[in-house]
C-alpha atoms as a PDB file:
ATOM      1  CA  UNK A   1      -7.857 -26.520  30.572  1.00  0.00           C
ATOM      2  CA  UNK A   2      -7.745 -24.699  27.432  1.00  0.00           C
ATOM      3  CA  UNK A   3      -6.392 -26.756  24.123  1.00  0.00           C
ATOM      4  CA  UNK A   4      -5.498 -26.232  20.777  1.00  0.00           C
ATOM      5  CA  UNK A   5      -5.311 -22.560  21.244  1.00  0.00           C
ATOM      6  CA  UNK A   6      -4.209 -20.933  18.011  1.00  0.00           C
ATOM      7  CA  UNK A   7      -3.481 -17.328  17.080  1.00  0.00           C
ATOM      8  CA  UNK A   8      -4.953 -16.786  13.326  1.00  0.00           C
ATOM      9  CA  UNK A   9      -4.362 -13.926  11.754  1.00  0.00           C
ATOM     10  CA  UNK A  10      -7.187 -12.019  12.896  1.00  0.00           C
ATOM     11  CA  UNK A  11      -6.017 -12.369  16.909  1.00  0.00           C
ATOM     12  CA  UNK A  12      -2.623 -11.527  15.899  1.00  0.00           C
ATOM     13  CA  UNK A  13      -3.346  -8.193  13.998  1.00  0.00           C
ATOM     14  CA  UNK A  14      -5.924  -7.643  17.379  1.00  0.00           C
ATOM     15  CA  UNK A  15      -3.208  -8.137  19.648  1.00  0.00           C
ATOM     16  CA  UNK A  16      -0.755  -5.854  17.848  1.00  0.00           C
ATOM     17  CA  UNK A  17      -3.293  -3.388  17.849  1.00  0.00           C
ATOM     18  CA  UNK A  18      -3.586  -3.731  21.845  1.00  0.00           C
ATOM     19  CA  UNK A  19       0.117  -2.925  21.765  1.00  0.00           C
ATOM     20  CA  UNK A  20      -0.425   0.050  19.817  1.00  0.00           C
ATOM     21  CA  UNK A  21      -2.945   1.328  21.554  1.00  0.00           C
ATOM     22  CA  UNK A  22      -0.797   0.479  25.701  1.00  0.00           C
ATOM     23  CA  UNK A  23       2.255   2.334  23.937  1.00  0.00           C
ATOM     24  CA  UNK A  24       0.384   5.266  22.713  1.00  0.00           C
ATOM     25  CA  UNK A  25      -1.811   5.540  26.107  1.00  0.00           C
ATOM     26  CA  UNK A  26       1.200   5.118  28.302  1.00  0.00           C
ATOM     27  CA  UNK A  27       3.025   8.133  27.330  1.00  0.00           C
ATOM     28  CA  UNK A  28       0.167  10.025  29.086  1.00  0.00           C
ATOM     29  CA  UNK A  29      -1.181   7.672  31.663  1.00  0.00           C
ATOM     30  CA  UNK A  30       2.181   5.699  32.729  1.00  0.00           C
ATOM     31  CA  UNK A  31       0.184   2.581  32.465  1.00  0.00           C
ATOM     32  CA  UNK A  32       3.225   0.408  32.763  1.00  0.00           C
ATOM     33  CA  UNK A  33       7.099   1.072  33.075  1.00  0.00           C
ATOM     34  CA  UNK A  34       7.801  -0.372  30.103  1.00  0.00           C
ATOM     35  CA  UNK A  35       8.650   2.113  27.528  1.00  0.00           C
ATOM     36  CA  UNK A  36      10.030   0.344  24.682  1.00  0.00           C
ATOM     37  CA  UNK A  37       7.285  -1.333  22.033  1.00  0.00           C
ATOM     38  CA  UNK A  38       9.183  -4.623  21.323  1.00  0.00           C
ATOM     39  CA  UNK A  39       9.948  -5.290  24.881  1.00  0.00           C
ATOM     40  CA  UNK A  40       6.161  -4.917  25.345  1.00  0.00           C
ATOM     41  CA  UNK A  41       5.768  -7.755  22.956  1.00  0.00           C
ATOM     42  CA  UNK A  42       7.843  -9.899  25.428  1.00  0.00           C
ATOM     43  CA  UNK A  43       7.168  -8.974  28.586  1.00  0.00           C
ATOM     44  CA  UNK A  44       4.061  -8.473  28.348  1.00  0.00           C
ATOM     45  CA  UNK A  45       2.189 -10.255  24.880  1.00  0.00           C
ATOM     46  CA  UNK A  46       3.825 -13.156  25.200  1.00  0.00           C
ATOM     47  CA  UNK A  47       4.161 -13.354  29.073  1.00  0.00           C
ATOM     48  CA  UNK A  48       0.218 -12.888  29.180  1.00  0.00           C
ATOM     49  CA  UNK A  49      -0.153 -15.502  26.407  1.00  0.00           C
ATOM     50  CA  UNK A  50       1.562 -18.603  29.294  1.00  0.00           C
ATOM     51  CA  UNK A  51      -1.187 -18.621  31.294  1.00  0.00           C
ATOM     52  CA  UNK A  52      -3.757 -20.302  28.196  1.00  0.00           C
ATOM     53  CA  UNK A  53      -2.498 -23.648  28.893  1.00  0.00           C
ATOM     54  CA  UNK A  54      -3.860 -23.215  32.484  1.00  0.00           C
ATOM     55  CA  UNK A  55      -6.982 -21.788  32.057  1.00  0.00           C
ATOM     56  CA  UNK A  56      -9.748 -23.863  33.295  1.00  0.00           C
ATOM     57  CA  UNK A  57     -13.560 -22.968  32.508  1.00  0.00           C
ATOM     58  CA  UNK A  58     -15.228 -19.872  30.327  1.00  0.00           C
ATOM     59  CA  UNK A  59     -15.504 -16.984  32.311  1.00  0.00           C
ATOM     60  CA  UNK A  60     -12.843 -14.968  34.094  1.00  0.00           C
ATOM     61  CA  UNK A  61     -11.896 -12.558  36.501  1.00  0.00           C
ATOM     62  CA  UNK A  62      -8.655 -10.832  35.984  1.00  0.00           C
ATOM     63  CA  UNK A  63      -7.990  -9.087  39.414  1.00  0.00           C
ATOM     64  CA  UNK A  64      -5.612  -6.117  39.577  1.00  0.00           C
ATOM     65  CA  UNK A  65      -5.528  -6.267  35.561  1.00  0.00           C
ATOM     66  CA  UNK A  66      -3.611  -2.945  35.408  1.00  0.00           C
ATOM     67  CA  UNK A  67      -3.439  -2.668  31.689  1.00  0.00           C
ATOM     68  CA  UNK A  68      -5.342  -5.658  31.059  1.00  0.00           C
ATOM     69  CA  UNK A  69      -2.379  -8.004  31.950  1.00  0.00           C
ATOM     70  CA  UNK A  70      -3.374 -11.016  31.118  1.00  0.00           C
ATOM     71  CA  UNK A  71      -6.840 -10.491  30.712  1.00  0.00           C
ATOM     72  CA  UNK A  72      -6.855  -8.602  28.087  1.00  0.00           C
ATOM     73  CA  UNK A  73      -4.613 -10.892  26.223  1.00  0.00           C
ATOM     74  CA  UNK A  74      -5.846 -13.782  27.162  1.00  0.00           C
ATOM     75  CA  UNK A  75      -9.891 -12.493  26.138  1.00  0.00           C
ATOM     76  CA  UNK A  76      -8.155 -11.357  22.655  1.00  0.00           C
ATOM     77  CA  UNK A  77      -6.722 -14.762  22.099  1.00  0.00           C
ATOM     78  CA  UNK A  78      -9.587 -17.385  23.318  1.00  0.00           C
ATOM     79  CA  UNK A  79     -12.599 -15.154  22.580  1.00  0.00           C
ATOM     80  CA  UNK A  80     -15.367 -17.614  23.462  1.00  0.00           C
ATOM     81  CA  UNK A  81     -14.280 -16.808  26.695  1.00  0.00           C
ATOM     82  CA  UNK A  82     -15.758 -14.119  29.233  1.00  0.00           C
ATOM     83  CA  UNK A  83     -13.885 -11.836  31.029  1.00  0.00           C
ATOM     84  CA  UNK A  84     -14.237  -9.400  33.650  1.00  0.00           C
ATOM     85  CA  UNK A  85     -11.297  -7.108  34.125  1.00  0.00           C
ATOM     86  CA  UNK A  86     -10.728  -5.896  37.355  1.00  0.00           C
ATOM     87  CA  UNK A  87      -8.943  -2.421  38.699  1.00  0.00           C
ATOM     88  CA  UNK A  88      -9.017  -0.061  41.468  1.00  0.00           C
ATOM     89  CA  UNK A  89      -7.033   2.503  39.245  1.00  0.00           C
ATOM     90  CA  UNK A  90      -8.964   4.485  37.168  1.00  0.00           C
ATOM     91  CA  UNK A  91      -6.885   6.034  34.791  1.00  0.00           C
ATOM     92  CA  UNK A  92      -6.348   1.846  33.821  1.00  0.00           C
ATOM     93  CA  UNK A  93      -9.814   1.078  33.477  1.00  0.00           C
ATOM     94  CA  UNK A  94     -10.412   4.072  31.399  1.00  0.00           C
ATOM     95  CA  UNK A  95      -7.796   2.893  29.189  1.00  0.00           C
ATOM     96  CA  UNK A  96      -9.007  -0.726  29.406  1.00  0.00           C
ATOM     97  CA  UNK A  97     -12.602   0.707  28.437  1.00  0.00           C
ATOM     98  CA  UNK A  98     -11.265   2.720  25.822  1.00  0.00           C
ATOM     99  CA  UNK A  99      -9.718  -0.420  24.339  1.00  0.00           C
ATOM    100  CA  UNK A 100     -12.480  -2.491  24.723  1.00  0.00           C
ATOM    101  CA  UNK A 101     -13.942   0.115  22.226  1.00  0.00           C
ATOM    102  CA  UNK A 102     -11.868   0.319  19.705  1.00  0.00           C
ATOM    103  CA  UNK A 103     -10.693  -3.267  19.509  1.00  0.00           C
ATOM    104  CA  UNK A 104     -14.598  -4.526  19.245  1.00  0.00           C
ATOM    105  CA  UNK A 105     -14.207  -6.837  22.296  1.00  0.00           C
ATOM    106  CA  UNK A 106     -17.379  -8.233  23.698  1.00  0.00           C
ATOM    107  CA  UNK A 107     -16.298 -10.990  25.697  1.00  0.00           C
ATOM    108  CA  UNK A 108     -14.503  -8.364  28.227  1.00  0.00           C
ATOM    109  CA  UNK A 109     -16.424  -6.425  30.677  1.00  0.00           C
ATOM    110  CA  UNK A 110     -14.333  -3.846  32.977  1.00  0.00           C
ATOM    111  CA  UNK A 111     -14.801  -2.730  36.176  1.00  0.00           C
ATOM    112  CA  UNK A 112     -13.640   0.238  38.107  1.00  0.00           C
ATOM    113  CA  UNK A 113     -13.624  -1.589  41.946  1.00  0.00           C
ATOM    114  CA  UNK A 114     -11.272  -3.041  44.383  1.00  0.00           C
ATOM    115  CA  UNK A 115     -11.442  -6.867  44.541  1.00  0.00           C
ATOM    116  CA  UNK A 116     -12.750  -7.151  48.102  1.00  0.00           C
ATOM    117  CA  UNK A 117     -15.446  -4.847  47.099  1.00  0.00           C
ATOM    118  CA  UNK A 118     -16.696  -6.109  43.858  1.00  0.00           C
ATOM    119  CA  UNK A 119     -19.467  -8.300  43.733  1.00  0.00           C
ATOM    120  CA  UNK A 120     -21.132 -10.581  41.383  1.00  0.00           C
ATOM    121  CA  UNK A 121     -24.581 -12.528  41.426  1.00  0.00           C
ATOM    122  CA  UNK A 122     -22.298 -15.231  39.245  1.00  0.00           C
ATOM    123  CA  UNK A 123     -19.126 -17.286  40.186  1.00  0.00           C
ATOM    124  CA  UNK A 124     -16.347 -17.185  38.440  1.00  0.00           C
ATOM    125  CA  UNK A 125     -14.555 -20.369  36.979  1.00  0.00           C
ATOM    126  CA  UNK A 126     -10.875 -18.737  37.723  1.00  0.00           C
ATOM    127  CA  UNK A 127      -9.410 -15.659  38.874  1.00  0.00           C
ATOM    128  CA  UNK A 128      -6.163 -14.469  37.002  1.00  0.00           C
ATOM    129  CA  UNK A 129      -3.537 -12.199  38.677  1.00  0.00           C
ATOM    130  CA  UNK A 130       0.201 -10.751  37.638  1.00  0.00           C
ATOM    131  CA  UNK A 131       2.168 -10.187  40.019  1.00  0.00           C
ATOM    132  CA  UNK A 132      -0.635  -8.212  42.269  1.00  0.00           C
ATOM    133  CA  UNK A 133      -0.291  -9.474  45.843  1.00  0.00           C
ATOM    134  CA  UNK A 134       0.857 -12.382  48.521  1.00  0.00           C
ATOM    135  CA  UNK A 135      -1.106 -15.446  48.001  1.00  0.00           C
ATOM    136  CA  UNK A 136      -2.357 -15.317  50.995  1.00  0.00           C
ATOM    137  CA  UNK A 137      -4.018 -12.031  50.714  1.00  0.00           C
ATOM    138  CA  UNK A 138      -5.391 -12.687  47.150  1.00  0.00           C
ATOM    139  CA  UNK A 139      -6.812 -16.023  47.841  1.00  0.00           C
ATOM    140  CA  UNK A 140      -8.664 -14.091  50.729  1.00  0.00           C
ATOM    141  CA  UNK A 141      -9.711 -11.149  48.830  1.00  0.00           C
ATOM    142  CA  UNK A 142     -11.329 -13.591  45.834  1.00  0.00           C
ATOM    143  CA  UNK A 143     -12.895 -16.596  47.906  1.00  0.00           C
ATOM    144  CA  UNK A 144     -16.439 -14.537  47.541  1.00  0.00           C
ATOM    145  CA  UNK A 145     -16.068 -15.073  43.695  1.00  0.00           C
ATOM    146  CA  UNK A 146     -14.433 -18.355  43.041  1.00  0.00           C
ATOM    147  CA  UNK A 147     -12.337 -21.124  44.064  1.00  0.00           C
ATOM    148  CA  UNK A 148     -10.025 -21.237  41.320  1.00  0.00           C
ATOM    149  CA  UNK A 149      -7.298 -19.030  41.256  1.00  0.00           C
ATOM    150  CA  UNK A 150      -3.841 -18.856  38.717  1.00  0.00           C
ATOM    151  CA  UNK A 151      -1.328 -16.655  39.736  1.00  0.00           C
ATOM    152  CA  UNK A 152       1.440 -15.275  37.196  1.00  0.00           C
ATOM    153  CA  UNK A 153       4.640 -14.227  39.555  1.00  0.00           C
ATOM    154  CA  UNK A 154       8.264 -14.302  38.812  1.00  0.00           C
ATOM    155  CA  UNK A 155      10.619 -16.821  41.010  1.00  0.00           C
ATOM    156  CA  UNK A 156       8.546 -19.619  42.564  1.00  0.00           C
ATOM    157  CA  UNK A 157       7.599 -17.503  45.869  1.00  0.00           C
ATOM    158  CA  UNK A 158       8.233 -20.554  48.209  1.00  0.00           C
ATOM    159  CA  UNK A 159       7.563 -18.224  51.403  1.00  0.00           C
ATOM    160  CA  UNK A 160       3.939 -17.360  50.266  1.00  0.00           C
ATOM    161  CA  UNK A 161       2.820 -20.724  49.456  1.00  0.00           C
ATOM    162  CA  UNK A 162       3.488 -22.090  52.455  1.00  0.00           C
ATOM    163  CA  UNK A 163       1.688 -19.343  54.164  1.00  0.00           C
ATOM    164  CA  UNK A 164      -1.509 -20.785  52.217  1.00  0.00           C
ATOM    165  CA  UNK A 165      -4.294 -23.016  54.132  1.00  0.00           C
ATOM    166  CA  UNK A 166      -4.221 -26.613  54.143  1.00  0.00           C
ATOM    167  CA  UNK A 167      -6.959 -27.555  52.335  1.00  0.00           C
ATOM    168  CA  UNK A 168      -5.957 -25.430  49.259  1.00  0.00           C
ATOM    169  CA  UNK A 169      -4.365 -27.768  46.435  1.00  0.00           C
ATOM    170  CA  UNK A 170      -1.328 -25.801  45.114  1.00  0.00           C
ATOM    171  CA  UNK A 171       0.277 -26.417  41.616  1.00  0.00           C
ATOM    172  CA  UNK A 172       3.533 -24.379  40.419  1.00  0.00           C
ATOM    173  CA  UNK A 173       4.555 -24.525  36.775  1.00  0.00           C
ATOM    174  CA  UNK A 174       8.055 -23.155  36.168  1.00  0.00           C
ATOM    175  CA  UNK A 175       8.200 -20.835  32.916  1.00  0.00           C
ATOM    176  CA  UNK A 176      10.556 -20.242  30.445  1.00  0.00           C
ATOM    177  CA  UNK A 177       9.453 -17.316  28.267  1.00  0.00           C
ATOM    178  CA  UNK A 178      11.001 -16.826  24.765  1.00  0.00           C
ATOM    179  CA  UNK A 179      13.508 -14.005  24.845  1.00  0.00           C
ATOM    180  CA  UNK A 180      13.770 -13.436  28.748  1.00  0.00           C
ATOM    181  CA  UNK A 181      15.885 -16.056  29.332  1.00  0.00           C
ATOM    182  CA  UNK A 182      17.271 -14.249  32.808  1.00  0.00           C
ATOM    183  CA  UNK A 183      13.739 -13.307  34.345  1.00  0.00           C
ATOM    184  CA  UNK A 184      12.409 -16.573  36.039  1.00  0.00           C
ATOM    185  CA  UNK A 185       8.747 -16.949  35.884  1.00  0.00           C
ATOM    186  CA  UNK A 186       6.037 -19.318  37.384  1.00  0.00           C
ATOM    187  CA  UNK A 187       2.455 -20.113  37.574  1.00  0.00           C
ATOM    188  CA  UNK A 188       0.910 -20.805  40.691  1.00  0.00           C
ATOM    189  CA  UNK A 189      -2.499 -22.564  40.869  1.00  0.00           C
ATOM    190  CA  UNK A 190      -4.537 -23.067  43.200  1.00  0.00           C
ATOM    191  CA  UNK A 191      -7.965 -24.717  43.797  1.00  0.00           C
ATOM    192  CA  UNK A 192     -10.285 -25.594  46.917  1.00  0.00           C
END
């Protein structure tokens, strides 16, 4: 797991910039429903920022990363790390590519593709997801490209973990995010 994870000045102004650059892109491309720029800082900057106390390993693959939620956030913020982010959508990954660009990223790789498609002659030491799909399905659909997954979802979805196989070790972490004190949030992790 990731420690000592600090956001210097430098990550901070990159990570406003990212904002920038989601509010002024979603007026065209609807990239996500929220509108408002300081909501954006909570429900998505700092909701992406949870999961770096969980990461385990160096390279990454954020699967259904939309608008590069968490990846995107997470590859600003720890940027020894590698990251592959991951979209069927392409409007997204044009925006995520676009991004890439401008903020000078090159830790973070994106890639037009659905999941259960994509390929790669490397494993991955953890898949990331928000809020993309049941367990079930996304453990399934990322088994070809590692064994490790975290999964960012609101309330603890007790129905889909149980619907996971046996031999899968599953860890939830209840959330509390600063300034959404009525949206529950959890982590789920789990490992082979």
């Amino acid at each position: 797991m990731l420690q000592d994870v600090s956001l210097d000045r430098s990550k901070t102004e990159k990570l406003v910039d990212y904002l920038l650059l989601l509010n002024k892109w979603n007026k065209a491309y609807n990239l996500t429903a929220v509108r408002d720029p300081v909501q954006m800082i909570t429900r998505h900057l700092i909701d992406s920022l949870t999961i770096l106390p969980f990461l385990q390993g160096k390279r990454f693959l954020d699967v259904g990363t939309g608008a590069g939620l968490p990846g995107m956030v997470a590859a600003i913020a720890v940027p020894d790390t590698q990251w592959v982010l991951l979209d069927s959508n392409f409007k997204k990954t044009r925006f995520l590519t676009q991004a890439v660009i401008e903020l000078g990223l090159d830790n973070v790789q994106v890639v037009h593709a659905r999941v259960e498609d994509y390929r790669d002659p490397s494993r991955f030491d953890m898949a990331t997801s928000r809020a993309v799909t049941r367990l079930r399905v996304l453990l399934e659909q990322v088994q070809h490209l590692c064994h490790n997954l975290l999964a960012m979802k609101g309330r603890v979805p007790d129905d889909e973990i149980e619907e996971l196989p046996d031999n899968w070790r599953v860890t939830v972490h209840r959330l509390q995010i600063a300034g959404s004190q009525q949206e529950e949030r959890s982590i789920i992790l789990i490992n082979q």
